[in-house]
Structures are given as structure tokens and as C-alpha cells.
N, C-alpha and C. Protein backbone atom coordinates (compact mmCIF):
# COMPACT_ATOMS: atom_id res chain seq x y z
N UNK A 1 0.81 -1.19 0.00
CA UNK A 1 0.00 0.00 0.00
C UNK A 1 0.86 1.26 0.00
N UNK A 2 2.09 0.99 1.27
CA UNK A 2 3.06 2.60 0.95
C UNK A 2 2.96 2.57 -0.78
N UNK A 3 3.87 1.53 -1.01
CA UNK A 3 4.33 1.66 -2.56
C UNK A 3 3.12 2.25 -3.55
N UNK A 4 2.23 2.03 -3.30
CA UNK A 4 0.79 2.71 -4.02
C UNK A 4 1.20 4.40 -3.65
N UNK A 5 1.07 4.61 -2.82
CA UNK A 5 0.95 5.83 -2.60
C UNK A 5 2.05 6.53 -2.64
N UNK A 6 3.31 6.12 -2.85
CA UNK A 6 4.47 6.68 -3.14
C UNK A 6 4.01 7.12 -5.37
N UNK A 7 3.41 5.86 -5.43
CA UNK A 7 3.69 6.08 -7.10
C UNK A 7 2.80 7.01 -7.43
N UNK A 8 1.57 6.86 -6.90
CA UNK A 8 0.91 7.61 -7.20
C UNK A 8 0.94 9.48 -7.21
N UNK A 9 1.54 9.78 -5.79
CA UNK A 9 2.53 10.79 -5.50
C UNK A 9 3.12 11.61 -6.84
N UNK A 10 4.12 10.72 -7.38
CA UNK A 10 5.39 10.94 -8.20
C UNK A 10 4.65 10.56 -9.60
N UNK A 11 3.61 10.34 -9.98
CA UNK A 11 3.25 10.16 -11.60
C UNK A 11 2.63 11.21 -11.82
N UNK A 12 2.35 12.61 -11.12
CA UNK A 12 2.22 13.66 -12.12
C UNK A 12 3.37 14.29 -12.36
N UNK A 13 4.02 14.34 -11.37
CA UNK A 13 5.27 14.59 -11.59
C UNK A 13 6.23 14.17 -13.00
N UNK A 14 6.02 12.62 -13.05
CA UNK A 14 6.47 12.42 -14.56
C UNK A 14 5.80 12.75 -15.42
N UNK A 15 4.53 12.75 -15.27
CA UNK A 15 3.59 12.79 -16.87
C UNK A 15 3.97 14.71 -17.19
N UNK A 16 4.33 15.19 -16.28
CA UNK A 16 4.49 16.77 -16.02
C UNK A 16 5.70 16.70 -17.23
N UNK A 17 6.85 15.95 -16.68
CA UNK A 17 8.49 16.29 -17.30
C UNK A 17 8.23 15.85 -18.39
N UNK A 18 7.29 14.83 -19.15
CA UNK A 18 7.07 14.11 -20.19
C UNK A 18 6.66 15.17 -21.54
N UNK A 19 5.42 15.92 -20.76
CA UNK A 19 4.64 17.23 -21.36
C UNK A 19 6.16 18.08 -21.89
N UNK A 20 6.91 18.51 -20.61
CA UNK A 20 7.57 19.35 -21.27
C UNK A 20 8.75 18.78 -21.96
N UNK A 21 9.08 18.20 -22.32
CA UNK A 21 10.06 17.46 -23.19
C UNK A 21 9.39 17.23 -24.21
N UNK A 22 8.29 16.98 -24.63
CA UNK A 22 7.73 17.09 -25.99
C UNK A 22 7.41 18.56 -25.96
N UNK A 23 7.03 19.14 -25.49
CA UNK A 23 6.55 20.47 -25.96
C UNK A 23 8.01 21.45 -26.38
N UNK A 24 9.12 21.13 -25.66
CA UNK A 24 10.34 21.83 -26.19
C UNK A 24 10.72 20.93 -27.42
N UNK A 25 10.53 19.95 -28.14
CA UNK A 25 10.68 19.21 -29.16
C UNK A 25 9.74 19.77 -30.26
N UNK A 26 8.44 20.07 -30.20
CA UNK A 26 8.15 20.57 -31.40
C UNK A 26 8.24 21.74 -31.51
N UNK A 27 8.84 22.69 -30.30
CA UNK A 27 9.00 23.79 -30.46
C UNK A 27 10.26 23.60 -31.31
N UNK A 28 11.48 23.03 -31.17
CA UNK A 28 12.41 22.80 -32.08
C UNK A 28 12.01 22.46 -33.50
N UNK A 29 11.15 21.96 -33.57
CA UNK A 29 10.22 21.04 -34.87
C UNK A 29 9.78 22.23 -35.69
N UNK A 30 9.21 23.19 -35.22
CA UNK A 30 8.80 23.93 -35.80
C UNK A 30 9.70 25.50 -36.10
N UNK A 31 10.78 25.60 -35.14
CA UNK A 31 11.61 26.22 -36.09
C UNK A 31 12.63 26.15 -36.82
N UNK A 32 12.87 25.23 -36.60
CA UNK A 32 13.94 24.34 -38.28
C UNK A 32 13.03 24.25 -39.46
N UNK A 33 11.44 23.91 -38.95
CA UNK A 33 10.97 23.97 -40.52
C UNK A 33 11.02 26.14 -41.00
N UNK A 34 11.34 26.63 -39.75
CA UNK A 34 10.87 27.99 -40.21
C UNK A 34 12.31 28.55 -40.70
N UNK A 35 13.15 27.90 -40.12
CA UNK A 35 14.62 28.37 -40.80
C UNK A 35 14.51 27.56 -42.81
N UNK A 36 14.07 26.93 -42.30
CA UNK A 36 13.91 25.90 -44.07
C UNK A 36 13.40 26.55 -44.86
N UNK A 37 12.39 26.90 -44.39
CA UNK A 37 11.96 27.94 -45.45
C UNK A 37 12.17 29.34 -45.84
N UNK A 38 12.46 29.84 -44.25
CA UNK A 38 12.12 31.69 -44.55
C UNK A 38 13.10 32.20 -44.81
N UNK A 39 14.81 31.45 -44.46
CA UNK A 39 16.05 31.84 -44.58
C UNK A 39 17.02 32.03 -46.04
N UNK A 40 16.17 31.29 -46.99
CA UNK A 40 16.59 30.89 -47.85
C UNK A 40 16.01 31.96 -49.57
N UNK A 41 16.85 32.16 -50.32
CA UNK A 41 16.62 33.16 -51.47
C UNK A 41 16.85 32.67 -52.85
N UNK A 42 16.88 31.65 -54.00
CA UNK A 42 17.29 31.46 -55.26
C UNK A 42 16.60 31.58 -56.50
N UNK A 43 16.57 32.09 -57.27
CA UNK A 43 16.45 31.50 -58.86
C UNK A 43 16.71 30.29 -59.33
N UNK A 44 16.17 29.19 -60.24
CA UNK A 44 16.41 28.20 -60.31
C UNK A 44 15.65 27.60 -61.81
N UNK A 45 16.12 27.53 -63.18
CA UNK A 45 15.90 27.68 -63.89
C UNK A 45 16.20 25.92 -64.33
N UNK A 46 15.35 25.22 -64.49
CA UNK A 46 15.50 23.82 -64.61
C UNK A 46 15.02 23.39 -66.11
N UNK A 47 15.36 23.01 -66.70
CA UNK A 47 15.29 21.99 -68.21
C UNK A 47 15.36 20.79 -68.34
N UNK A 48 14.73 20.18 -69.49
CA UNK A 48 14.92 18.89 -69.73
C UNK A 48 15.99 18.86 -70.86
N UNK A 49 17.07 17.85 -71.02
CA UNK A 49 17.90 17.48 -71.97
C UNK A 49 17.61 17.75 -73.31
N UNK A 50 17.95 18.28 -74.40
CA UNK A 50 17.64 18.42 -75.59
C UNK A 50 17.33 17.24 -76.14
N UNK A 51 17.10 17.18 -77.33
CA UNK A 51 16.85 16.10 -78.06
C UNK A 51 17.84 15.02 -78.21
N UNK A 52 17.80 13.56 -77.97
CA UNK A 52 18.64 12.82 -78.19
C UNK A 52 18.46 11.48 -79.49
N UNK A 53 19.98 11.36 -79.70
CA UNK A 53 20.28 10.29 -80.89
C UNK A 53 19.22 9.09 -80.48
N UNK A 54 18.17 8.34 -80.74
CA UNK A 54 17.12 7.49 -80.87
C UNK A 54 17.65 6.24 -81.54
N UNK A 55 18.46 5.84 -82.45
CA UNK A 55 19.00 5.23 -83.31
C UNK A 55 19.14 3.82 -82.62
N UNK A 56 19.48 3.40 -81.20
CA UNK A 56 19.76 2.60 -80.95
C UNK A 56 19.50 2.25 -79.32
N UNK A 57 17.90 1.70 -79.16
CA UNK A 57 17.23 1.59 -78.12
C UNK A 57 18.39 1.00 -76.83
N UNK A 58 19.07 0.33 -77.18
CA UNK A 58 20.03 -0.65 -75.80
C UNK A 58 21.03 0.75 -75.33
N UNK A 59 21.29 1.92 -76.04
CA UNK A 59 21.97 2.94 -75.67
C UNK A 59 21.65 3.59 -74.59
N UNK A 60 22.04 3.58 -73.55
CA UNK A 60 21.78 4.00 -71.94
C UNK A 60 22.36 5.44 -72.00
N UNK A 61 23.46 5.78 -72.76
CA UNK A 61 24.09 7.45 -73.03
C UNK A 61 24.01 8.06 -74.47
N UNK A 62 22.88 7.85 -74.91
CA UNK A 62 23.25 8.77 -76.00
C UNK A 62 23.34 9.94 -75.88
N UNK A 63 24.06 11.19 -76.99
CA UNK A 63 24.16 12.01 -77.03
C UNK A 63 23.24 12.91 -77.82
N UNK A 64 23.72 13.98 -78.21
CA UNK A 64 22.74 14.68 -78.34
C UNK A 64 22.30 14.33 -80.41
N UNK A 65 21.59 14.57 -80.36
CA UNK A 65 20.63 14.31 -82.02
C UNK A 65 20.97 15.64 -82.35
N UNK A 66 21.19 15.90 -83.63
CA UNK A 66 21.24 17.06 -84.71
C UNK A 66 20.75 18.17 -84.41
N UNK A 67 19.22 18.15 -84.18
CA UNK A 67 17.96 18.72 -83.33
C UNK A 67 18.63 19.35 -81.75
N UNK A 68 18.95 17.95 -81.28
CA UNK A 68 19.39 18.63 -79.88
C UNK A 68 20.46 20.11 -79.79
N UNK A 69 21.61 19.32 -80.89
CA UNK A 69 22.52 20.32 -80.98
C UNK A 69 21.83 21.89 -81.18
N UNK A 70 21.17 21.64 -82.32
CA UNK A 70 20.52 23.01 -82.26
C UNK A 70 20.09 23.70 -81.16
N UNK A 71 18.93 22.90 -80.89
CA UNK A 71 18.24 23.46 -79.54
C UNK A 71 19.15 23.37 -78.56
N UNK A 72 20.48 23.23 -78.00
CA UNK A 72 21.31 23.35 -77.11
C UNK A 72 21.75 25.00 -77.41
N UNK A 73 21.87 25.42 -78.78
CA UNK A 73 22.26 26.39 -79.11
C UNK A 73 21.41 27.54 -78.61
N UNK A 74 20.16 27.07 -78.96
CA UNK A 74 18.85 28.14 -78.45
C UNK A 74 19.00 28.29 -77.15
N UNK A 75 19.04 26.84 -76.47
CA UNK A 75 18.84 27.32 -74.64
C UNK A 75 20.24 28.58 -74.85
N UNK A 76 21.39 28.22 -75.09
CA UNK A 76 22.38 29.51 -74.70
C UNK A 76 21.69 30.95 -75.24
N UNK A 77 21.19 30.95 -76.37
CA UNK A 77 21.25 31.89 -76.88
C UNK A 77 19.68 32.66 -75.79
N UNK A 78 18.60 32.14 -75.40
CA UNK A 78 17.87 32.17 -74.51
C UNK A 78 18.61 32.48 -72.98
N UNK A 79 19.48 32.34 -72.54
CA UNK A 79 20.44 31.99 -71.10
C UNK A 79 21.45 33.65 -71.00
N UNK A 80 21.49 33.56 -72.67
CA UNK A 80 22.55 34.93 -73.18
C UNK A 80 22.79 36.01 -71.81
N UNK A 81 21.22 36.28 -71.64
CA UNK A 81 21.62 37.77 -70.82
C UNK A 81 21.36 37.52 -69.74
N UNK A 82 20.99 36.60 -69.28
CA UNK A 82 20.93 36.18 -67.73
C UNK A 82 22.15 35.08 -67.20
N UNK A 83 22.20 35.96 -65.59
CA UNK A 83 23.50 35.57 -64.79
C UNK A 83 23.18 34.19 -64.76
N UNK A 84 23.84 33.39 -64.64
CA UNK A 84 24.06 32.29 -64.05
C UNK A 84 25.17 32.15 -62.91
N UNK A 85 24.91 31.58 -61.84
CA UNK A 85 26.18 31.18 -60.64
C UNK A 85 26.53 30.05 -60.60
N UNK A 86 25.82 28.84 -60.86
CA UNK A 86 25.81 27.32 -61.10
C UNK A 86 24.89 26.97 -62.16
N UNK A 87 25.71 25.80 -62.07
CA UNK A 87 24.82 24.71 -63.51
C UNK A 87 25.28 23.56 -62.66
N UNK A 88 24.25 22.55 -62.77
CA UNK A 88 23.90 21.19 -62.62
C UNK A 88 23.63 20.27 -63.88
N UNK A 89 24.02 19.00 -63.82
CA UNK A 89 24.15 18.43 -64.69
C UNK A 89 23.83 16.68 -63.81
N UNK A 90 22.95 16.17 -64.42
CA UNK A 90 23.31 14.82 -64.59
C UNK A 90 24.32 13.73 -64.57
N UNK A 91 24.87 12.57 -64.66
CA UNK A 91 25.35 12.10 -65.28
C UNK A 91 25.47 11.33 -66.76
N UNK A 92 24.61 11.87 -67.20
CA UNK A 92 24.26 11.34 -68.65
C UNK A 92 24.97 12.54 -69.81
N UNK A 93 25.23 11.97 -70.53
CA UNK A 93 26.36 13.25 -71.45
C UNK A 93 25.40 14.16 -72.55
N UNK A 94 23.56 13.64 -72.34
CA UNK A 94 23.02 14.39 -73.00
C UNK A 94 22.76 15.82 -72.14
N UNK A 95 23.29 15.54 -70.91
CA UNK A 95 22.73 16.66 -70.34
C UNK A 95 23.70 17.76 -70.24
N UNK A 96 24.76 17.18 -70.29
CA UNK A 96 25.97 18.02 -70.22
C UNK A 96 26.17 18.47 -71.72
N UNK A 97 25.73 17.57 -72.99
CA UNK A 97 25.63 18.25 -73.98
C UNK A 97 24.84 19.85 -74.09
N UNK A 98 23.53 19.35 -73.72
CA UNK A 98 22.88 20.29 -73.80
C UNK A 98 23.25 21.78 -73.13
N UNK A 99 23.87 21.81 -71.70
CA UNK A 99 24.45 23.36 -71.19
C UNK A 99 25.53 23.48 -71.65
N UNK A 100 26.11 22.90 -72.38
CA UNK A 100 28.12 23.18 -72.73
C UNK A 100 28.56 24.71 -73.10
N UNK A 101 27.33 25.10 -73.99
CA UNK A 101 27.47 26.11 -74.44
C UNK A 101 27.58 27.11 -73.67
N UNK A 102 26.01 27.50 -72.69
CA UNK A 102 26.11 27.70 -71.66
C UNK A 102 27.12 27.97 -70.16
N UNK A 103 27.56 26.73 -70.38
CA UNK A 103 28.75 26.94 -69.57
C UNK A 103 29.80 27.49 -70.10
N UNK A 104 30.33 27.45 -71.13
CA UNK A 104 31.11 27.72 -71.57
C UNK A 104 31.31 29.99 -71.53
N UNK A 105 29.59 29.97 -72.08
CA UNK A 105 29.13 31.63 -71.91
C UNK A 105 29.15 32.34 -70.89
N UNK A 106 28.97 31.59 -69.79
CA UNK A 106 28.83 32.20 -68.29
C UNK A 106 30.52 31.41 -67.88
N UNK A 107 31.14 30.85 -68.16
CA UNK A 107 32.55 30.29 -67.55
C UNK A 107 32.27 29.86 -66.32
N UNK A 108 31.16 28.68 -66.19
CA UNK A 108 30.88 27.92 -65.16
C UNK A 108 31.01 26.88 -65.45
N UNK A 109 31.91 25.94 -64.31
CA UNK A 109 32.00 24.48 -64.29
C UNK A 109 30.86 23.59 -63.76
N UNK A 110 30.11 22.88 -65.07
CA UNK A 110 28.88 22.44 -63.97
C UNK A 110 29.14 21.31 -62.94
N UNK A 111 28.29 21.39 -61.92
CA UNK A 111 28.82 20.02 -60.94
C UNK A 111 27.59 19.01 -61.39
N UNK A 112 27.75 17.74 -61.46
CA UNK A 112 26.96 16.52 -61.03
C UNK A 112 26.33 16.49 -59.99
N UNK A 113 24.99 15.93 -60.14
CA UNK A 113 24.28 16.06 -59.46
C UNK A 113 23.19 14.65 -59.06
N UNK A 114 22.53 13.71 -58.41
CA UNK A 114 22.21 12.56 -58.57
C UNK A 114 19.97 13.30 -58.33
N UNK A 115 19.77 13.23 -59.09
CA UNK A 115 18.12 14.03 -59.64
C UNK A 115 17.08 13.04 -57.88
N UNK A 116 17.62 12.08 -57.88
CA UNK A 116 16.85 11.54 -56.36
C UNK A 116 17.24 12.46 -55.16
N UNK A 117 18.23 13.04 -55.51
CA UNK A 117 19.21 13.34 -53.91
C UNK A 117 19.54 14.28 -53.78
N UNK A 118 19.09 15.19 -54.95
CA UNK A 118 19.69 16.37 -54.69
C UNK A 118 19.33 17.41 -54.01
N UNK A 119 17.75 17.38 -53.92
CA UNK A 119 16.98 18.30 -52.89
C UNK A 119 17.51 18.19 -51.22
N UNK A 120 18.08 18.76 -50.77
CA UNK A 120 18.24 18.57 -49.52
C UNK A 120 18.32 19.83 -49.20
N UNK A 121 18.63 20.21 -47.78
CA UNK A 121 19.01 21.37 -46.93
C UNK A 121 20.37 22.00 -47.35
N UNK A 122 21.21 21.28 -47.75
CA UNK A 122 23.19 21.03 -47.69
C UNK A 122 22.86 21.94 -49.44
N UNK A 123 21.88 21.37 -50.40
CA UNK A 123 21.80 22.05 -51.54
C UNK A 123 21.01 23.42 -52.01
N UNK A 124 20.23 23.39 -50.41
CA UNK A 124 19.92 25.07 -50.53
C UNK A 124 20.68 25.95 -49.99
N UNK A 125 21.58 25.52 -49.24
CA UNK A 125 22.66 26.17 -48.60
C UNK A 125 23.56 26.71 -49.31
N UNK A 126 23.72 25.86 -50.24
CA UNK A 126 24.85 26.03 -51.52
C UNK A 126 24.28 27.08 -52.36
N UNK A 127 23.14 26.74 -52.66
CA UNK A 127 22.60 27.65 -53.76
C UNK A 127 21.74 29.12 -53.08
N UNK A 128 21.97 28.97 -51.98
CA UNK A 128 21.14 30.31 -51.69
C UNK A 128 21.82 31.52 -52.49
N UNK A 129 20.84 32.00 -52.60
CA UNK A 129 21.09 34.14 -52.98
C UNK A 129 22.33 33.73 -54.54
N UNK A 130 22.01 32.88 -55.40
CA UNK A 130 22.12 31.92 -56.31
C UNK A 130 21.08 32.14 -57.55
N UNK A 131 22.04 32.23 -58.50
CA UNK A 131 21.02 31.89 -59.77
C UNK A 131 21.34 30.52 -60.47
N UNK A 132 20.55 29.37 -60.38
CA UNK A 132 21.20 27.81 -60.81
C UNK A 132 20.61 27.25 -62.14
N UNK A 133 20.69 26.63 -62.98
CA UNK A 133 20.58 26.59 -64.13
C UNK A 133 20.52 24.66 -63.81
N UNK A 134 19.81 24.29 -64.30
CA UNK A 134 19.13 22.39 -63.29
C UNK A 134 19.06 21.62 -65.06
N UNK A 135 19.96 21.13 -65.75
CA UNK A 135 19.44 20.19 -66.97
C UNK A 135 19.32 19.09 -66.38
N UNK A 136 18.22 18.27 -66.71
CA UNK A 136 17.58 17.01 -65.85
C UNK A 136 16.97 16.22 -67.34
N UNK A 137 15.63 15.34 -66.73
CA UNK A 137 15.40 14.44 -68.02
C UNK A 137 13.37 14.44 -67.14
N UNK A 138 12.93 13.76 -67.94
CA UNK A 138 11.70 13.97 -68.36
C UNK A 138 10.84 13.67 -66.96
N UNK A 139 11.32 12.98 -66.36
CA UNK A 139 10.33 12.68 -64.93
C UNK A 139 11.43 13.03 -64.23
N UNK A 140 12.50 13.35 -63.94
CA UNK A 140 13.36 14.50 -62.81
C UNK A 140 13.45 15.74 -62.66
N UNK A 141 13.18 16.51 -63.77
CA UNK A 141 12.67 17.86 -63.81
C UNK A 141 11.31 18.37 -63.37
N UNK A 142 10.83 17.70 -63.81
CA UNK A 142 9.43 18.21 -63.19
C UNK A 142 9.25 17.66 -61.02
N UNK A 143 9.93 16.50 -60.82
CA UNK A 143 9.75 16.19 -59.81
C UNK A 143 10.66 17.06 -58.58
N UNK A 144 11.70 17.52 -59.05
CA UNK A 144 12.74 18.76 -58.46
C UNK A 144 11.55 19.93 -58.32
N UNK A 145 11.22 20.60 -59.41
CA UNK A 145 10.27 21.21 -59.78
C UNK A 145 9.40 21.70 -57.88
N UNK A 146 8.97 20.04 -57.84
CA UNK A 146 7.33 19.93 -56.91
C UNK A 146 8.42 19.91 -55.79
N UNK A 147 9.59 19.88 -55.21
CA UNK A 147 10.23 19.45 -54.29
C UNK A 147 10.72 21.23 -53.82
N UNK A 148 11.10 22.10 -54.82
CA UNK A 148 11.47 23.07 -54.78
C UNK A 148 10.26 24.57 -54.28
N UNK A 149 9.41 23.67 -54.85
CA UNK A 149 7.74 24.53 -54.36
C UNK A 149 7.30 24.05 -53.56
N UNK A 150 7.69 23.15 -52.56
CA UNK A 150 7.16 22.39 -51.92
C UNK A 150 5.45 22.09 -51.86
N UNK A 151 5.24 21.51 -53.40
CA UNK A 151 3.55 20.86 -53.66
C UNK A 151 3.93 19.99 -54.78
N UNK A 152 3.26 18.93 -55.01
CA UNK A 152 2.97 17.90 -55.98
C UNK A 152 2.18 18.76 -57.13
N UNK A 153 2.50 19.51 -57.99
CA UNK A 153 1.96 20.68 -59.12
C UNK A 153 2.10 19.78 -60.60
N UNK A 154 3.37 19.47 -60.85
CA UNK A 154 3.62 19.21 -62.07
C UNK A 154 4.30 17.29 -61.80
N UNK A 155 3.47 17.22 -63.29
CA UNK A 155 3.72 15.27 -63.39
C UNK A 155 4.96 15.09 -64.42
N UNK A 156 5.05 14.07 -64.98
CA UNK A 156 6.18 13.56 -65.57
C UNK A 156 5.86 14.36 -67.13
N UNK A 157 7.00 15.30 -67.82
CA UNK A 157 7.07 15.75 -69.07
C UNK A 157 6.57 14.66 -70.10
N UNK A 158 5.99 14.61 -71.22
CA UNK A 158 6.07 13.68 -72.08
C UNK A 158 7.66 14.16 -73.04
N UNK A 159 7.59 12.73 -73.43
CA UNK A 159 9.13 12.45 -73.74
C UNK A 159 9.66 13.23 -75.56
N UNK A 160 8.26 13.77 -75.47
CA UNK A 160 8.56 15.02 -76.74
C UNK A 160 8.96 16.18 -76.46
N UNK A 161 9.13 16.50 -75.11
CA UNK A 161 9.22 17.75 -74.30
C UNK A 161 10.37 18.27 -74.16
N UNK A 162 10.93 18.90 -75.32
CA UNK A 162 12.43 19.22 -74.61
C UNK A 162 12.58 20.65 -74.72
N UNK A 163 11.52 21.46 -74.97
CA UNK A 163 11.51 23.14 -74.56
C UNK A 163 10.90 24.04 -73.43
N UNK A 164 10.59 22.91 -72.69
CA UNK A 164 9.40 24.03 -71.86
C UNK A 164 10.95 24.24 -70.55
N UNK A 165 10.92 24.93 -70.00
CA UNK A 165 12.02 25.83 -69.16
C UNK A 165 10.90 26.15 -67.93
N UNK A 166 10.67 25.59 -66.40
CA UNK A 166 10.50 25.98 -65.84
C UNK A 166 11.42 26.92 -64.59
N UNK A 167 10.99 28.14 -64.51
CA UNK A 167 11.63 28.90 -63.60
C UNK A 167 10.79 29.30 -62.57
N UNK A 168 11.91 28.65 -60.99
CA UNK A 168 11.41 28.71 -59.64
C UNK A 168 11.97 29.77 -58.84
N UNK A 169 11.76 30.87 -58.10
CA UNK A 169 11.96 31.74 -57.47
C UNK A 169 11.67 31.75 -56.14
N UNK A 170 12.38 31.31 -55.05
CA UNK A 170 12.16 31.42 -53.82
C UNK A 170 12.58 32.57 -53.39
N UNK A 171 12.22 33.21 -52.23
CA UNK A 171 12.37 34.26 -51.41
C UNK A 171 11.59 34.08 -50.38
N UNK A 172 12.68 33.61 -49.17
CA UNK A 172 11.91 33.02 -48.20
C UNK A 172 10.68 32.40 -48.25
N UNK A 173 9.58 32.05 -47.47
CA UNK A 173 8.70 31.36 -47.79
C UNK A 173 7.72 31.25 -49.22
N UNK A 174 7.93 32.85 -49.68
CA UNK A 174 7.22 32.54 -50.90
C UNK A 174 7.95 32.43 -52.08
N UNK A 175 7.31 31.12 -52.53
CA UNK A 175 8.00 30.07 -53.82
C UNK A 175 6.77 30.48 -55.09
N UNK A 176 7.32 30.73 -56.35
CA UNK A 176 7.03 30.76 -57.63
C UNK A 176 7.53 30.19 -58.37
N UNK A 177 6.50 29.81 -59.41
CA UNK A 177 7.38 29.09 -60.16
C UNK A 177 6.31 29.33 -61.74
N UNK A 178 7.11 29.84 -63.11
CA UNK A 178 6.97 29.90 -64.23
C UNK A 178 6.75 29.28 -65.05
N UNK A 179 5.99 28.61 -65.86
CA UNK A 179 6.30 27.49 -66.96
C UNK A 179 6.67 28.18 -68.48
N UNK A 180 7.72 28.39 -68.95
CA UNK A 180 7.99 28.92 -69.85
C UNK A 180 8.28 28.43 -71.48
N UNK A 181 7.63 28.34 -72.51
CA UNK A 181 8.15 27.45 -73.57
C UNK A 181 9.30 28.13 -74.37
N UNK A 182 10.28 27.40 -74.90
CA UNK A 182 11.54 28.05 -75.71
C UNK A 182 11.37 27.51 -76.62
N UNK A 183 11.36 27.94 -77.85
CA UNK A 183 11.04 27.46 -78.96
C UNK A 183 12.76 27.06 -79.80
């Protein structure tokens, strides 16, 4: 019976320390999501790969098609008067086909980038107060896209799609984003 009345005693006491140990936890919870969002400033100008060589279905890297080349030419000539600070690239050599020019115009080395992994905290850090230039492929562009606006907006490009240029604009919490066609 003591032992009853000892526990009983001492269990508001815990359920008390319990309360406040979660309540200082989502207070943490909730301002890391407010640093995530409100701290942060970029431009972010994302594409799909130009057109690629078709010729030979088992080809996992082709490069760029005739077409592409061209339209690689357009994205620069489109890119012309706007800054760039980074370029991202794939590992596929159509993608790096497609900004060469680009890079080459702005004298930026693009880095590699893995299209599952790249959204993180460590990559807005990098790119804050940043103008980034994103060549991706037909269901990674658009899915960066919904990751960067934080909403499910846009689905997988169809695989004819190699002009539309979406541009995302964060400034602190409020995110925009453009759908632009380049002909």
C-alpha cells in the first residue's frame, strides 16, 4: 500500500516532465521547418535534356541528335543575358551536352548532381542568394520542380518535351514558379 501511494505521489510529476520534453521538441520542430523555409533566397531555372540520338534503343548514353545540338544552341542563346552562378548536370552526357554552351558563356563548371538526392538542406545552402541553371530528363525535372515549391503541381514531361524551361523563385517562404516554352 506505501508503494501505491508513493507512485501515485510521483506520476504527475512524470507525466508533467514528459509534457515538457515534448513540448520543447516541437517547439524545435517547428523552427527548423521555419529556418527551411524563410532563410533561404534562389532562382532556379531547370530543363529537360535536348533532343537525343534514338537510333539505338540498348543505348543508356546517348548524345545529343542534330535537333538537340541546335536546340542546345537556343537554350544559350535564350540563357545569353541572364546571370548564371551554377549549372547542374546529370550524369548522362546528354545533359551536359545540352548546357556546354552555356557553360562555356557564363565560364561555369557544372557540378553533377544525382536528380533523387539532390533536394536537400546542404543544396539550398549552396545555392542560396544563387542563380542555378538544373538540366535534368523527363520525370526529374518536373519532380525537383514539386520538391522546390514544396507541392505535388507538375507530373512527368512527355518524352517530346524538350523546350518548356521551368523557372522557380524562392524568397523566403514565398515560392514561384513559371512554366515557360523556348522554342
Amino acid at each position: 500500500m506505501k508503494h501505491l501511494i508513493i507512485l501515485l505521489t510521483l506520476l504527475p510529476f512524470f507525466t508533467f516532465c514528459g509534457q515538457q520534453k515534448e513540448k520543447e521538441e516541437n517547439q524545435v520542430t517547428e523552427t527548423e521547418s521555419e529556418t527551411t523555409t524563410a532563410n533561404y533566397s534562389a532562382t532556379y531555372y531547370l530543363i529537360r535534356h535536348a533532343e537525343k540520338v534514338r537510333t539505338d534503343p540498348k543505348d543508356q548514353d546517348p548524345g545529343l541528335s542534330i535537333d538537340g545540338m541546335m536546340r542546345a544552341k537556343r537554350w544559350a542563346s535564350y540563357f545569353e543575358p541572364i546571370k548564371i552562378d551554377e549549372i547542374y548536370i546529370t550524369r548522362y552526357m546528354r545533359t551536359k551536352q545540352t548546357i556546354s554552351l552555356i557553360a562555356q558563356q557564363k565560364q561555369v563548371s557544372p557540378k553533377r548532381y544525382d536528380p533523387n538526392t539532390v533536394y536537400s538542406e546542404d543544396f539550398l545552402k549552396q545555392t542560396n542568394g544563387k542563380t542555378v541553371l538544373i538540366s535534368g530528363h523527363s520525370n526529374t525535372t518536373p519532380q525537383l520542380v514539386n520538391k522546390l515549391i514544396g507541392e505535388e503541381k507538375f507530373k512527368e514531361m512527355d518524352d517530346s518535351d524538350n523546350a518548356t524551361l521551368f523557372k522557380v523563385t524562392i524568397n523566403g517562404s514565398d515560392k514561384k514558379v513559371e512554366t515557360i516554352t523556348v522554342e
